[in-house]
PDB file of N, CA and C in Angstrom:
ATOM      1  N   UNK A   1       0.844  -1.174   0.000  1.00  0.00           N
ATOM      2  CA  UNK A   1       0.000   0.000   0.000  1.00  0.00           C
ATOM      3  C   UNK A   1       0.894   1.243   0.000  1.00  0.00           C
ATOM      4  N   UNK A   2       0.576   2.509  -0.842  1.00  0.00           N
ATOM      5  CA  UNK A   2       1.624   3.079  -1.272  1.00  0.00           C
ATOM      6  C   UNK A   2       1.074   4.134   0.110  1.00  0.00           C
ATOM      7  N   UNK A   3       1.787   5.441   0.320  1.00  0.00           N
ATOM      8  CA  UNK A   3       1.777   6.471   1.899  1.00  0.00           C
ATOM      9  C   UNK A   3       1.323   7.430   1.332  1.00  0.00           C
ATOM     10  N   UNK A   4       0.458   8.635   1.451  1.00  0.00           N
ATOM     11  CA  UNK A   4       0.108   9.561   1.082  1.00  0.00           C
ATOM     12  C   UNK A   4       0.832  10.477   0.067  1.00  0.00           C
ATOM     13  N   UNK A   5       2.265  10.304   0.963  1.00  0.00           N
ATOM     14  CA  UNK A   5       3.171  11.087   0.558  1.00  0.00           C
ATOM     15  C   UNK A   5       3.715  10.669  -0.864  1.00  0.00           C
ATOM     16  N   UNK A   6       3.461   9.327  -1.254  1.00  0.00           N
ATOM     17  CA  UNK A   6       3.840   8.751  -2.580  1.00  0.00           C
ATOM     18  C   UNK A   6       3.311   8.928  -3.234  1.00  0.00           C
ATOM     19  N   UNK A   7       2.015   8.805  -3.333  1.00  0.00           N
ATOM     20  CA  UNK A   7       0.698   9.130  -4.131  1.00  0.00           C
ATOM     21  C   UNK A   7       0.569  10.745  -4.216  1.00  0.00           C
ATOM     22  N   UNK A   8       1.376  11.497  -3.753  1.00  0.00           N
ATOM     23  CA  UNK A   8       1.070  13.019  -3.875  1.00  0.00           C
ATOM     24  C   UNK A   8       2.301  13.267  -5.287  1.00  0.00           C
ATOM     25  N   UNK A   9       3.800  12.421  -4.313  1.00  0.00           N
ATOM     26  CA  UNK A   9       4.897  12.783  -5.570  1.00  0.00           C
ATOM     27  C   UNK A   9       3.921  12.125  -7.098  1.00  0.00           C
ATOM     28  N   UNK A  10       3.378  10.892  -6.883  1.00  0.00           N
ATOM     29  CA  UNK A  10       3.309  10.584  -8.392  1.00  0.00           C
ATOM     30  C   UNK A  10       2.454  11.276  -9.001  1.00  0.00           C
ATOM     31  N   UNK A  11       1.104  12.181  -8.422  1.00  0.00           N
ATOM     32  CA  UNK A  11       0.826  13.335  -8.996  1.00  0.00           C
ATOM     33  C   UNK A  11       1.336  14.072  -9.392  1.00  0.00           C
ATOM     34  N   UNK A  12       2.246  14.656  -8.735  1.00  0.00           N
ATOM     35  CA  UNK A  12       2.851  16.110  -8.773  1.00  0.00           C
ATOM     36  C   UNK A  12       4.301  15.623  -9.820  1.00  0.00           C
ATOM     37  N   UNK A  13       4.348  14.688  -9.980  1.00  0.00           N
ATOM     38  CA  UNK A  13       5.080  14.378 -11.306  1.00  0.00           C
ATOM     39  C   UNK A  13       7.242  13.759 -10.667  1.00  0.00           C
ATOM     40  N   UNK A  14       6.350  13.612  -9.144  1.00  0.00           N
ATOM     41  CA  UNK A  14       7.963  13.064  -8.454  1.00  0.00           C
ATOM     42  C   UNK A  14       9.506  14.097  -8.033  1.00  0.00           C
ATOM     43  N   UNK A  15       9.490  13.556  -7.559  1.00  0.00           N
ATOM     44  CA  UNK A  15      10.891  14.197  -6.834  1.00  0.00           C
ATOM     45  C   UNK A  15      12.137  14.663  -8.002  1.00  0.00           C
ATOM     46  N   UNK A  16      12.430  15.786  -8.281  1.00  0.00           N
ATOM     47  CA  UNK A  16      13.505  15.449  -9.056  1.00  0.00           C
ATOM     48  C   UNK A  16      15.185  14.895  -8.324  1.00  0.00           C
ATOM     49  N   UNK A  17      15.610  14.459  -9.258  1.00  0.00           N
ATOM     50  CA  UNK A  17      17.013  13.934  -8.880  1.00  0.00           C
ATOM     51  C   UNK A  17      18.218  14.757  -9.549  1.00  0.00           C
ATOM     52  N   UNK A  18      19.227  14.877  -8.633  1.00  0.00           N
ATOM     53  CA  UNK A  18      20.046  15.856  -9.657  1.00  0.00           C
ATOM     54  C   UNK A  18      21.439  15.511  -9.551  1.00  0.00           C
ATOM     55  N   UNK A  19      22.170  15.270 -10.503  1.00  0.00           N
ATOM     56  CA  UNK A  19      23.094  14.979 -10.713  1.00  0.00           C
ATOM     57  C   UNK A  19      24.492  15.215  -9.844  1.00  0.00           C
ATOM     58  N   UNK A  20      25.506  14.650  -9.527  1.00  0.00           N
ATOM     59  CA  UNK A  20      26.708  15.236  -8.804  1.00  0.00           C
ATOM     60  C   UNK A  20      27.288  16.421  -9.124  1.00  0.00           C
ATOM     61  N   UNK A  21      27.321  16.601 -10.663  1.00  0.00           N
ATOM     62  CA  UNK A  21      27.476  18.228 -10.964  1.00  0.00           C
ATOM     63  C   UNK A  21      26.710  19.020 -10.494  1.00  0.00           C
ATOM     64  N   UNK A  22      25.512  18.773 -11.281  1.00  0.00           N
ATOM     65  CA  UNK A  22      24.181  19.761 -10.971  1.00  0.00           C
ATOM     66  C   UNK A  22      24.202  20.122  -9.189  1.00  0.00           C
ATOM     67  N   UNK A  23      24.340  18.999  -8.295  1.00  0.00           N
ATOM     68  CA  UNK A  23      24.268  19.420  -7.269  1.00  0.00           C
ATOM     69  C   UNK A  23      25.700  20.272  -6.471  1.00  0.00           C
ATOM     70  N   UNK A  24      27.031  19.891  -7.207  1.00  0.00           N
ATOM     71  CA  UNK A  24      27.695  21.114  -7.159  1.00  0.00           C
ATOM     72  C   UNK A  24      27.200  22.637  -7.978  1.00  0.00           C
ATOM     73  N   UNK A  25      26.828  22.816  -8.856  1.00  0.00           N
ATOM     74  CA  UNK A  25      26.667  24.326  -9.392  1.00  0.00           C
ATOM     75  C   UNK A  25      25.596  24.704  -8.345  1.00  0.00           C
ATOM     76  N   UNK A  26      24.256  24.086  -7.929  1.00  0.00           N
ATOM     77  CA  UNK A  26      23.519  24.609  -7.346  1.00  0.00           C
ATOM     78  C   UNK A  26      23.830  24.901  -5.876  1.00  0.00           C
ATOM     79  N   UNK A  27      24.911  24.230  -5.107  1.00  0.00           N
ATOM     80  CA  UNK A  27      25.674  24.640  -4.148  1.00  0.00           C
ATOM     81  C   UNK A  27      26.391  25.754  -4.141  1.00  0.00           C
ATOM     82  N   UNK A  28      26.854  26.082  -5.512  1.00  0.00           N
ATOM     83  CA  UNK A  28      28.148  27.007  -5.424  1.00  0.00           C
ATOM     84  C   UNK A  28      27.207  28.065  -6.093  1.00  0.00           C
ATOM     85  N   UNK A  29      26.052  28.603  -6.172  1.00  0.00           N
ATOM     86  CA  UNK A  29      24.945  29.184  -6.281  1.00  0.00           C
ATOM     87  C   UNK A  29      24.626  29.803  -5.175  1.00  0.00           C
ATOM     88  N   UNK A  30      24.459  28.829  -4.139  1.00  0.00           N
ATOM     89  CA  UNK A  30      24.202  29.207  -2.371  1.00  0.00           C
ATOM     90  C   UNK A  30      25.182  29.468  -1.920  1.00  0.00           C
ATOM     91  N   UNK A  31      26.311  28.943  -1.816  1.00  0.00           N
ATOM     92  CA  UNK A  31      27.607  30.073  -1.450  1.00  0.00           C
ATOM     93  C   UNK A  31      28.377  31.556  -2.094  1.00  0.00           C
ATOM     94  N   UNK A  32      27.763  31.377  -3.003  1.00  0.00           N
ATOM     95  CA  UNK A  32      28.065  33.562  -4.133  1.00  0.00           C
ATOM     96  C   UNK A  32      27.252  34.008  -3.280  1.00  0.00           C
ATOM     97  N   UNK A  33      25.873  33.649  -3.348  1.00  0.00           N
ATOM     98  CA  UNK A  33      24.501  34.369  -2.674  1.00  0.00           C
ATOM     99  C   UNK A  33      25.100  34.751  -1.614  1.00  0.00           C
ATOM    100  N   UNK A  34      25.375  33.422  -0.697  1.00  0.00           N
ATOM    101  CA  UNK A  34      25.368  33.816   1.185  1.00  0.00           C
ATOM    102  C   UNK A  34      26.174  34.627   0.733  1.00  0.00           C
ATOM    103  N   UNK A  35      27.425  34.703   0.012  1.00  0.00           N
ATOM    104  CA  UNK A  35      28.538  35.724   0.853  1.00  0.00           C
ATOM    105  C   UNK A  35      27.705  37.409   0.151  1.00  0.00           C
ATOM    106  N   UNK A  36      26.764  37.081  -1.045  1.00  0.00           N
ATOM    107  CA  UNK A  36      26.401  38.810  -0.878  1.00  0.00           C
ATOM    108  C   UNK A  36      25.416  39.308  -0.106  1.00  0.00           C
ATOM    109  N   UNK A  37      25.036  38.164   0.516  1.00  0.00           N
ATOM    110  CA  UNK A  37      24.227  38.132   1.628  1.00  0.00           C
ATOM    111  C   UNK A  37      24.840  38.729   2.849  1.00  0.00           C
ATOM    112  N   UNK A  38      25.874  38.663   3.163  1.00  0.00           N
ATOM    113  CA  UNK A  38      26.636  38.462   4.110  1.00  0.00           C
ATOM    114  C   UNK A  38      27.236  40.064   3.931  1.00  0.00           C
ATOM    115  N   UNK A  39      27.660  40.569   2.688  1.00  0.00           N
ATOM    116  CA  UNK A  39      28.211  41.273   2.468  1.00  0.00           C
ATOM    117  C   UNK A  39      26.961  42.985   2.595  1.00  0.00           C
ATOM    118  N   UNK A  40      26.184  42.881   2.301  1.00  0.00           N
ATOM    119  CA  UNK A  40      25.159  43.794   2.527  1.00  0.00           C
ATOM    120  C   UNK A  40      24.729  44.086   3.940  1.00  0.00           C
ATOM    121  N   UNK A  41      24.196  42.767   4.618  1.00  0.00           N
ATOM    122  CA  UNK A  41      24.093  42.636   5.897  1.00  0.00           C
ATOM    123  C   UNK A  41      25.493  43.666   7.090  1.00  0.00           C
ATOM    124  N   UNK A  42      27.079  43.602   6.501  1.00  0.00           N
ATOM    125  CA  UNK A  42      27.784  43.872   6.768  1.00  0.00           C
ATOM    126  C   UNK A  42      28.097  45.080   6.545  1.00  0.00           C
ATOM    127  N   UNK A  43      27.894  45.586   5.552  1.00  0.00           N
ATOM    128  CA  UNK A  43      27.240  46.822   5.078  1.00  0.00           C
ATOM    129  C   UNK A  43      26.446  47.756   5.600  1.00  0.00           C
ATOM    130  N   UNK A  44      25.455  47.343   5.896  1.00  0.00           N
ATOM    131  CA  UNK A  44      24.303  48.240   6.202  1.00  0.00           C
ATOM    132  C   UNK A  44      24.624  47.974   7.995  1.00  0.00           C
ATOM    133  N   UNK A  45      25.270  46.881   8.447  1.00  0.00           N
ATOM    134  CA  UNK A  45      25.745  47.306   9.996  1.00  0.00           C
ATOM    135  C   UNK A  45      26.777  48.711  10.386  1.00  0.00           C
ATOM    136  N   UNK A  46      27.864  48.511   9.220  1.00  0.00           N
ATOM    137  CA  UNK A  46      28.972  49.855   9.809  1.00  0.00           C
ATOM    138  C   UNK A  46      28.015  50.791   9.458  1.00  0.00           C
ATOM    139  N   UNK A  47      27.028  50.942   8.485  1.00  0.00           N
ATOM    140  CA  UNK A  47      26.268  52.364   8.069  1.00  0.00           C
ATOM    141  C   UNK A  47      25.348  52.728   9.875  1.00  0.00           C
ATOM    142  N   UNK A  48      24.894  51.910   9.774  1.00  0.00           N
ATOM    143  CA  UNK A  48      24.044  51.923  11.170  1.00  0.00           C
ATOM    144  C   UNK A  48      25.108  52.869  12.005  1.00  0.00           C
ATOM    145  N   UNK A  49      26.156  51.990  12.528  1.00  0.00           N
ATOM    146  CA  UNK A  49      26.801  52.019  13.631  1.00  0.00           C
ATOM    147  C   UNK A  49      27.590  54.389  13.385  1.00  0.00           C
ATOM    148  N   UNK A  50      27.564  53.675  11.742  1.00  0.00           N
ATOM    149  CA  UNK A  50      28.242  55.448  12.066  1.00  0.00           C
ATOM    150  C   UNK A  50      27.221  56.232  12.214  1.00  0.00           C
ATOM    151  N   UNK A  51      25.320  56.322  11.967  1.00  0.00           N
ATOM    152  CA  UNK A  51      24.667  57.173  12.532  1.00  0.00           C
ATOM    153  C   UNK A  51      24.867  57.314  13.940  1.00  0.00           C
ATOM    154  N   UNK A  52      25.648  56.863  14.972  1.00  0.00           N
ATOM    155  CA  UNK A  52      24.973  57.009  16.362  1.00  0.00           C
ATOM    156  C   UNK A  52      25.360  58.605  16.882  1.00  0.00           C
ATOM    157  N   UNK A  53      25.775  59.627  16.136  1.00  0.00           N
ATOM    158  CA  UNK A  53      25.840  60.748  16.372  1.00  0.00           C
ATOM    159  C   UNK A  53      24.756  61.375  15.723  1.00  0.00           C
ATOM    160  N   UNK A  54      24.405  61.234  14.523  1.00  0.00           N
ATOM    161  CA  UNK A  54      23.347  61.922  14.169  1.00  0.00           C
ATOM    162  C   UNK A  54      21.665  62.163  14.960  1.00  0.00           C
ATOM    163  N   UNK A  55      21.625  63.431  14.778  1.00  0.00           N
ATOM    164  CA  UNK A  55      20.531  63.987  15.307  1.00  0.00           C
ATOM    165  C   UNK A  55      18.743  62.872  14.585  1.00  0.00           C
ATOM    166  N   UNK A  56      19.255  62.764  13.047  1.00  0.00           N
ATOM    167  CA  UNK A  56      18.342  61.875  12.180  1.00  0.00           C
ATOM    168  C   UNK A  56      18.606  60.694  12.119  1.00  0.00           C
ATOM    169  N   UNK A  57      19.450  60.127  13.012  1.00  0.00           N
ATOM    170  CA  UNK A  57      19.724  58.726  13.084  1.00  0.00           C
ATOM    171  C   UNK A  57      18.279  57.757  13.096  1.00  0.00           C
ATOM    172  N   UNK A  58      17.136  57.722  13.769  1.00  0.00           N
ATOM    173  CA  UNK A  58      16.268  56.722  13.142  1.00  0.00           C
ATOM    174  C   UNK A  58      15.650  56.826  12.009  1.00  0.00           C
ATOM    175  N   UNK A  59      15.321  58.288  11.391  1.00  0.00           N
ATOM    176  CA  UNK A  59      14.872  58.438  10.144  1.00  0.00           C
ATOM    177  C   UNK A  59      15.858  57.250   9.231  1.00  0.00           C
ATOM    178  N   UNK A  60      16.723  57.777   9.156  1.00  0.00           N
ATOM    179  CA  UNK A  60      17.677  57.634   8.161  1.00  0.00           C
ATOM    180  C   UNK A  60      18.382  56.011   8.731  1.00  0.00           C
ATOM    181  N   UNK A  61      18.311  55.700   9.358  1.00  0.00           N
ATOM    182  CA  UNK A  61      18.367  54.088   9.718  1.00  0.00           C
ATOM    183  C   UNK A  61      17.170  53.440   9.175  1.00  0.00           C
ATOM    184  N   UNK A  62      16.411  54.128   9.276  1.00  0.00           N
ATOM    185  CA  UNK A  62      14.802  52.827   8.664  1.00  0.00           C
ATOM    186  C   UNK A  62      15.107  53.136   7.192  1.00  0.00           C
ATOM    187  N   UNK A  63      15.612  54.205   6.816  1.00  0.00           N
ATOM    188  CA  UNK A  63      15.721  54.177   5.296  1.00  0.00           C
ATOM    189  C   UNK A  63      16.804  53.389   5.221  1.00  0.00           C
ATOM    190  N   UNK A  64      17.802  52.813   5.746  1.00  0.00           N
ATOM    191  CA  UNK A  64      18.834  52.407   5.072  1.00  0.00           C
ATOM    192  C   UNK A  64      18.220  50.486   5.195  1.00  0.00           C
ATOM    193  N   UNK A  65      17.549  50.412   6.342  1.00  0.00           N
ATOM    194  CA  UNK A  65      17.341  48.916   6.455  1.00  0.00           C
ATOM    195  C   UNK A  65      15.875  48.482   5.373  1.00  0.00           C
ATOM    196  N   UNK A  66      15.650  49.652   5.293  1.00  0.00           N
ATOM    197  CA  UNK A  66      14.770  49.368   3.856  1.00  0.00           C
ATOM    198  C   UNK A  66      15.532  49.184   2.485  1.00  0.00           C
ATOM    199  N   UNK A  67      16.237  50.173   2.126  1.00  0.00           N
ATOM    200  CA  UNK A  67      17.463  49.889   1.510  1.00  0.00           C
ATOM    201  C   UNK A  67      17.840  47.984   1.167  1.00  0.00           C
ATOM    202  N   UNK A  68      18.426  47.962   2.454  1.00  0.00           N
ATOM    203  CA  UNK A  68      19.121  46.375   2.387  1.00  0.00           C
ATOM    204  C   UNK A  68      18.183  45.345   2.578  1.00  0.00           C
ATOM    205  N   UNK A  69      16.632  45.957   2.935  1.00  0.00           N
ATOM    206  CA  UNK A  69      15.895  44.371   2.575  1.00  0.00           C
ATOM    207  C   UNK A  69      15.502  44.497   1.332  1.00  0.00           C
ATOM    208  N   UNK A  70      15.397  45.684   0.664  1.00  0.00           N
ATOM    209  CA  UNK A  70      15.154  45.431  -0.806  1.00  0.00           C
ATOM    210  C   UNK A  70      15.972  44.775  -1.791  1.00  0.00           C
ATOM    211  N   UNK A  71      17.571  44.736  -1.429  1.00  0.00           N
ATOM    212  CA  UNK A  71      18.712  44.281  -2.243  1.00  0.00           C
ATOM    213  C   UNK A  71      18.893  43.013  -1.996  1.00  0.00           C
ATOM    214  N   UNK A  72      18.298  42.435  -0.564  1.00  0.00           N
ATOM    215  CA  UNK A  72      18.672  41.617  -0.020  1.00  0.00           C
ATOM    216  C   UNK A  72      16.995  40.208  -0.695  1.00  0.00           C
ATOM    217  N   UNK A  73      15.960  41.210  -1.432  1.00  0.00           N
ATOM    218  CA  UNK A  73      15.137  40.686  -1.593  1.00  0.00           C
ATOM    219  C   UNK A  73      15.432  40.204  -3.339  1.00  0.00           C
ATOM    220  N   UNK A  74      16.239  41.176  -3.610  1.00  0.00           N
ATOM    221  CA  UNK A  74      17.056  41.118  -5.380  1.00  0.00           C
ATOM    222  C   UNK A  74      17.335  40.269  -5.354  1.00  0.00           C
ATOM    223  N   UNK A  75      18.452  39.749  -4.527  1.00  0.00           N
ATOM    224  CA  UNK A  75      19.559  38.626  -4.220  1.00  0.00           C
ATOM    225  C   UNK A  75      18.988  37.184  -4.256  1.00  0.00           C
ATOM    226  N   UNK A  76      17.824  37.341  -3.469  1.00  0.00           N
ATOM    227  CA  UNK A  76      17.002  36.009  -3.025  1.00  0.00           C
ATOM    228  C   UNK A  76      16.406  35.453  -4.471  1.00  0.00           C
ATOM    229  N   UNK A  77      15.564  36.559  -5.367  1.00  0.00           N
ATOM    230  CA  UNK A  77      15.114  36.410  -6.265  1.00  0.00           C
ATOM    231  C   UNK A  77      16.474  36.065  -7.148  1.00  0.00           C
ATOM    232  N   UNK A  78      17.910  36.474  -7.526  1.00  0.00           N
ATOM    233  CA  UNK A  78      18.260  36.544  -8.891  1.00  0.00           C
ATOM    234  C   UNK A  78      18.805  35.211  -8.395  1.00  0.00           C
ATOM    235  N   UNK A  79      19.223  34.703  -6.598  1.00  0.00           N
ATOM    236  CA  UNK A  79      19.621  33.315  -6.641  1.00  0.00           C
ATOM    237  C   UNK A  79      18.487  32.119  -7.093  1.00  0.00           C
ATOM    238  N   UNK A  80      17.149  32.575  -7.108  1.00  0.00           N
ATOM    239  CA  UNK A  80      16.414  31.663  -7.456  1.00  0.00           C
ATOM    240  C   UNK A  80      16.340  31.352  -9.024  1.00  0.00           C
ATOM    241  N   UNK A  81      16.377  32.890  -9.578  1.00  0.00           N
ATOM    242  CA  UNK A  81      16.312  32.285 -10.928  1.00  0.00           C
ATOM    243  C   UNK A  81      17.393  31.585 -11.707  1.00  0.00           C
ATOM    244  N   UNK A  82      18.916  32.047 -10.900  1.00  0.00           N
ATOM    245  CA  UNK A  82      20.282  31.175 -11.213  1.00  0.00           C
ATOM    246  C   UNK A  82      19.514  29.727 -11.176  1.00  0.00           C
ATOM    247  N   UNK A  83      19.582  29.189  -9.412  1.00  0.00           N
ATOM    248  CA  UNK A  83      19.299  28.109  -9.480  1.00  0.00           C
ATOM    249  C   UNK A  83      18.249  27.032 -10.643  1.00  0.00           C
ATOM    250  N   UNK A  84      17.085  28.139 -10.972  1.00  0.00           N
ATOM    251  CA  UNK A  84      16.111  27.432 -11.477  1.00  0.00           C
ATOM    252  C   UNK A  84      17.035  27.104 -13.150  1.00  0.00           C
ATOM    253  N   UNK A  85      17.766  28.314 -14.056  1.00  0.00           N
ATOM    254  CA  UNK A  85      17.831  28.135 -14.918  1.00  0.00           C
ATOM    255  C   UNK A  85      18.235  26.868 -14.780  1.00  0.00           C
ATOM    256  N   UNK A  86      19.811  26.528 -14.208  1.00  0.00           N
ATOM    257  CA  UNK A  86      20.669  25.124 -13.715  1.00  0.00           C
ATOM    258  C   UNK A  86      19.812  24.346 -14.039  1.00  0.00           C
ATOM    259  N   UNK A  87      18.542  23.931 -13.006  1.00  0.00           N
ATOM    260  CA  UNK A  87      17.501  23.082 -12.918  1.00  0.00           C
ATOM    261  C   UNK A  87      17.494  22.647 -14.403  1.00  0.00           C
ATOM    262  N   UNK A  88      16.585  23.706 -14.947  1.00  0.00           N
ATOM    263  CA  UNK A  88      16.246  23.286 -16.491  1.00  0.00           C
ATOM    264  C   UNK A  88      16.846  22.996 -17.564  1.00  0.00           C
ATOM    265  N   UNK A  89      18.090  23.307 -17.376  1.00  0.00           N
ATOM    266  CA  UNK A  89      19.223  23.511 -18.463  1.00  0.00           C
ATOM    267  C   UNK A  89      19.188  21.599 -17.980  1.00  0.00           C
ATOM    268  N   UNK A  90      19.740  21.154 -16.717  1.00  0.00           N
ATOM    269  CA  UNK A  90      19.754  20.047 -16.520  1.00  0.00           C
ATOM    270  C   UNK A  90      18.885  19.077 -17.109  1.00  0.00           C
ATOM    271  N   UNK A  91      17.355  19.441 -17.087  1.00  0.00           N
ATOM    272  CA  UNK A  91      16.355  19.236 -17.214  1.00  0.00           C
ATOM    273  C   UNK A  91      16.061  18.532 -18.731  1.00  0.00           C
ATOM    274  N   UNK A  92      16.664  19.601 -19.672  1.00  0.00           N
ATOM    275  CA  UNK A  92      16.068  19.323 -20.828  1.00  0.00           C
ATOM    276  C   UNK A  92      17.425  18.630 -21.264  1.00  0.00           C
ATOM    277  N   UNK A  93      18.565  18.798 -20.813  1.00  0.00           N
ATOM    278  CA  UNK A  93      19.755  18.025 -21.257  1.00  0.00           C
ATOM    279  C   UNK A  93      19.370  16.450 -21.071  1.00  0.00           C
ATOM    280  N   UNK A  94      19.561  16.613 -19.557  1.00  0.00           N
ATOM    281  CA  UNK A  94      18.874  15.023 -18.897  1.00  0.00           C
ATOM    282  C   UNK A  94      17.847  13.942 -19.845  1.00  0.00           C
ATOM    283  N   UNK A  95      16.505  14.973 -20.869  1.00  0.00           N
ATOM    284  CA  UNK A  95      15.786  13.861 -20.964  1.00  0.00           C
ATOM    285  C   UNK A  95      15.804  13.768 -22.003  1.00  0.00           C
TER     286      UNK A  95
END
């Protein structure tokens, strides 16, 4: 008797599997990201840290952390579409 969970993959058309390459590029995808991840985050901390004299320091702090979740929302998106192209490129090679 097959588990819910089996009968959902064979709908949904199954798990993909991805190759030892494929699963290096899509790794080394998530490590560019984290580090500009990392690098913005790091960024927008020394910016913080040098308002603490300013008179407009929270104005101008909410603008800057708006700032870095918007870049930081770029990032998320352009690593997804990296990853996805990989996917497909794999995809249509594979079958």
């Amino acid at each position: 008797m097959k588990s819910a969970y089996e009968i959902a993959m064979e709908r949904l058309g199954g798990l993909r599997t991805y190759s030892p390459e494929q699963k290096n590029r899509l790794a080394e995808i998530d490590r560019m990201y984290d580090a500009k991840r990392a690098e913005i985050i790091l960024h927008l901390e020394e910016r913080l840290k040098a308002l603490s004299d300013d008179p407009e320091a929270e104005t101008k702090a909410q603008a800057l952390r708006q700032d870095a979740a918007m870049e930081l929302a770029r990032i998320e998106e352009k690593r997804e579409s990296d990853k996805n192209r990989i996917r497909n490129q794999e995809q249509k090679t594979g079958s």
